[in-house]
C-alpha atoms as a PDB file:
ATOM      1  CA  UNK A   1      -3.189-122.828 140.112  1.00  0.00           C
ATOM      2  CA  UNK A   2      -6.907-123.278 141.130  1.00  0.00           C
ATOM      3  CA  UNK A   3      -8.060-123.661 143.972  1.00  0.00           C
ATOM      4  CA  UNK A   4      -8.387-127.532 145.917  1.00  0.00           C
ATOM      5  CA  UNK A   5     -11.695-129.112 146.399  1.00  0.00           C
ATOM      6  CA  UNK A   6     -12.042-129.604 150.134  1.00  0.00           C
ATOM      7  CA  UNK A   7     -12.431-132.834 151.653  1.00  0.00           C
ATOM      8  CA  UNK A   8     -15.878-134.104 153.638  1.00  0.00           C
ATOM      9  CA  UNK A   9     -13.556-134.033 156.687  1.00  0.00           C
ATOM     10  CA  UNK A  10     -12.390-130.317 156.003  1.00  0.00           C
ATOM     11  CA  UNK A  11     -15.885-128.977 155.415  1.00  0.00           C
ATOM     12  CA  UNK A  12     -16.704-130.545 158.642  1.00  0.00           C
ATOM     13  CA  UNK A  13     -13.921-129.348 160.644  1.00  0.00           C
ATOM     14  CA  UNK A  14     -15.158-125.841 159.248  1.00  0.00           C
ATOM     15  CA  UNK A  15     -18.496-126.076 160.478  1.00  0.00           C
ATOM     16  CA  UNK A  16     -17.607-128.055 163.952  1.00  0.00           C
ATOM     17  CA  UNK A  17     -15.515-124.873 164.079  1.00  0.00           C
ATOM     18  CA  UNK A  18     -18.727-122.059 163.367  1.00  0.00           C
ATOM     19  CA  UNK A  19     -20.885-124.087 165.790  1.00  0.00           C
ATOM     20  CA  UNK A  20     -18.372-123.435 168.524  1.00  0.00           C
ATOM     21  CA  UNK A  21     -18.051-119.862 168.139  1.00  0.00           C
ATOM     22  CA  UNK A  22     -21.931-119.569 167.521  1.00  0.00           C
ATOM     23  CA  UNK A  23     -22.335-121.578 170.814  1.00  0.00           C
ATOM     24  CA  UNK A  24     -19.197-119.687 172.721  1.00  0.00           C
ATOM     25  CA  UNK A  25     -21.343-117.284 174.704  1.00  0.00           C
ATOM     26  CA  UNK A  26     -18.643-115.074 175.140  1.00  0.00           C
ATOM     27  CA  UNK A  27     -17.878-114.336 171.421  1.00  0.00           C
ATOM     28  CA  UNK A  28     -19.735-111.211 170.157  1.00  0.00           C
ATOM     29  CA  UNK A  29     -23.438-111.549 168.759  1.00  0.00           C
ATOM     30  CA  UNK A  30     -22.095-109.531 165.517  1.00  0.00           C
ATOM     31  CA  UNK A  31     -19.482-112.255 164.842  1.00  0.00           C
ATOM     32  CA  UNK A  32     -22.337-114.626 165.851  1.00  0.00           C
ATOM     33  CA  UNK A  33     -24.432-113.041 163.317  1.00  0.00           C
ATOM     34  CA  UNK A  34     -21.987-112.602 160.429  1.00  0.00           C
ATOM     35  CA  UNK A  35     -21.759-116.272 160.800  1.00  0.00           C
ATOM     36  CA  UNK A  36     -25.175-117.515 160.398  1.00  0.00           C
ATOM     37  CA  UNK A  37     -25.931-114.910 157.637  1.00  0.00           C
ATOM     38  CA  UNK A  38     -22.659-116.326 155.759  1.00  0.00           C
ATOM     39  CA  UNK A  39     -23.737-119.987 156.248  1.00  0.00           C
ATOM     40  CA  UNK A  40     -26.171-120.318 153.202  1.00  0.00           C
ATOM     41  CA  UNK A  41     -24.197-118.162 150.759  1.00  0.00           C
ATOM     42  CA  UNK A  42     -21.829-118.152 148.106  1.00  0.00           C
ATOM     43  CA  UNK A  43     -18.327-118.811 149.492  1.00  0.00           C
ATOM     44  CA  UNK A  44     -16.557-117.391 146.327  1.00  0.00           C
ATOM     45  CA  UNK A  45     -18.629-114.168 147.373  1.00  0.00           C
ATOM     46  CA  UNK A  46     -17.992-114.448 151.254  1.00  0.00           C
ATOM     47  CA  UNK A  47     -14.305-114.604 150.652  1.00  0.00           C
ATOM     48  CA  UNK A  48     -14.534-111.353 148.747  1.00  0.00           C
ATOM     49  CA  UNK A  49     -16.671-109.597 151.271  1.00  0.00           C
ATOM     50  CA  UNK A  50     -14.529-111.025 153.803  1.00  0.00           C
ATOM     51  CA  UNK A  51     -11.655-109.455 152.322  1.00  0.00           C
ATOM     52  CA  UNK A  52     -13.701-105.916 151.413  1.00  0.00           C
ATOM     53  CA  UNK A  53     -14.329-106.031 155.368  1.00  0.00           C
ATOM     54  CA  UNK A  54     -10.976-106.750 156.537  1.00  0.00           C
ATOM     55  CA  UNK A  55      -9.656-103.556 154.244  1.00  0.00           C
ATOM     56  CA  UNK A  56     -12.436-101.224 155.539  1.00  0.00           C
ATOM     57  CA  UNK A  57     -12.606-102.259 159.054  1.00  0.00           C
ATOM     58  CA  UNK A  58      -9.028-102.617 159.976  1.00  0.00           C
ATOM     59  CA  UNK A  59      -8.032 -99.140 158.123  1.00  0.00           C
ATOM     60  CA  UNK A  60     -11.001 -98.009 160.806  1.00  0.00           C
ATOM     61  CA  UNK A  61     -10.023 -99.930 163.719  1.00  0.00           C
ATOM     62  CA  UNK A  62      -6.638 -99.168 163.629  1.00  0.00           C
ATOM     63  CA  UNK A  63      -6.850 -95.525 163.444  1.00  0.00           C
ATOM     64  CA  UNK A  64      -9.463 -95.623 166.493  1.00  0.00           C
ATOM     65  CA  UNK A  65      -6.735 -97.465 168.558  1.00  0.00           C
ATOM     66  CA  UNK A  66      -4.287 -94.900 167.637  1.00  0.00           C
ATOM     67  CA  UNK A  67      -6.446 -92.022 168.263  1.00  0.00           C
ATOM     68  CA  UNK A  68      -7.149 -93.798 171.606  1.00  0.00           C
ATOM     69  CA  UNK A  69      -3.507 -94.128 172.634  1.00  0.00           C
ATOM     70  CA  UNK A  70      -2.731 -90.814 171.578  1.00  0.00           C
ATOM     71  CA  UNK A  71      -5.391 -89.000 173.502  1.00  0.00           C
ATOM     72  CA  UNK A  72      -4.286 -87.723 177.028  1.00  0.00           C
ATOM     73  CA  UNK A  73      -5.156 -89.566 179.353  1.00  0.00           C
ATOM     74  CA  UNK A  74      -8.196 -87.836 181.361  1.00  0.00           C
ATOM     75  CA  UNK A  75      -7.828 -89.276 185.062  1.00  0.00           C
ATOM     76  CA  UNK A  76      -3.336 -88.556 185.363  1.00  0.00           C
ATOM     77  CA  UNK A  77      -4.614 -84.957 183.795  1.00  0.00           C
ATOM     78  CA  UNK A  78      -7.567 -84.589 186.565  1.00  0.00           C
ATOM     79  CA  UNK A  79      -4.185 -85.810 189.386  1.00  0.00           C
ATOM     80  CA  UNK A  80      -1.929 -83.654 188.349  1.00  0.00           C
ATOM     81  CA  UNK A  81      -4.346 -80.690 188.524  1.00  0.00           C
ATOM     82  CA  UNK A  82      -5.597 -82.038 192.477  1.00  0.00           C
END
């Protein structure tokens, strides 16, 4: 089963979509970036760099979020010493 041809109105859902995070000014200039470099390429290669990037980075971001909640917790350490 093959992939379906998107519409006109899909593809410009899609892009209504990337022009509101790109214009969001609190979403983060990397995303922003990632975004505009993605815009004139492939999309059979984005969606395999996309998923290359969610592997790497969420392996990474997860284990800094557990070695963050695992840490003690400075400031109760520095009250309990006081």
């Amino acid at each position: 089963m093959g992939m379906s041809v998107p519409s006109s109105n899909e593809l410009r859902e899609a892009e209504r979509q990337i022009e509101w995070v790109l214009a969001h000014p609190r979403m983060s200039p990397w995303l922003k970036d990632a975004l505009r470099s993605a815009i004139d390429q492939d999309p059979i290669q984005i969606m395999n760099d996309l998923e290359v990037l969610r592997h790497v980075l969420s392996a990474r971001c997860e284990a800094s979020v557990r070695l963050y909640l695992e840490a003690p917790d400075a400031s109760s350490s520095a009250r309990a010493d006081t």
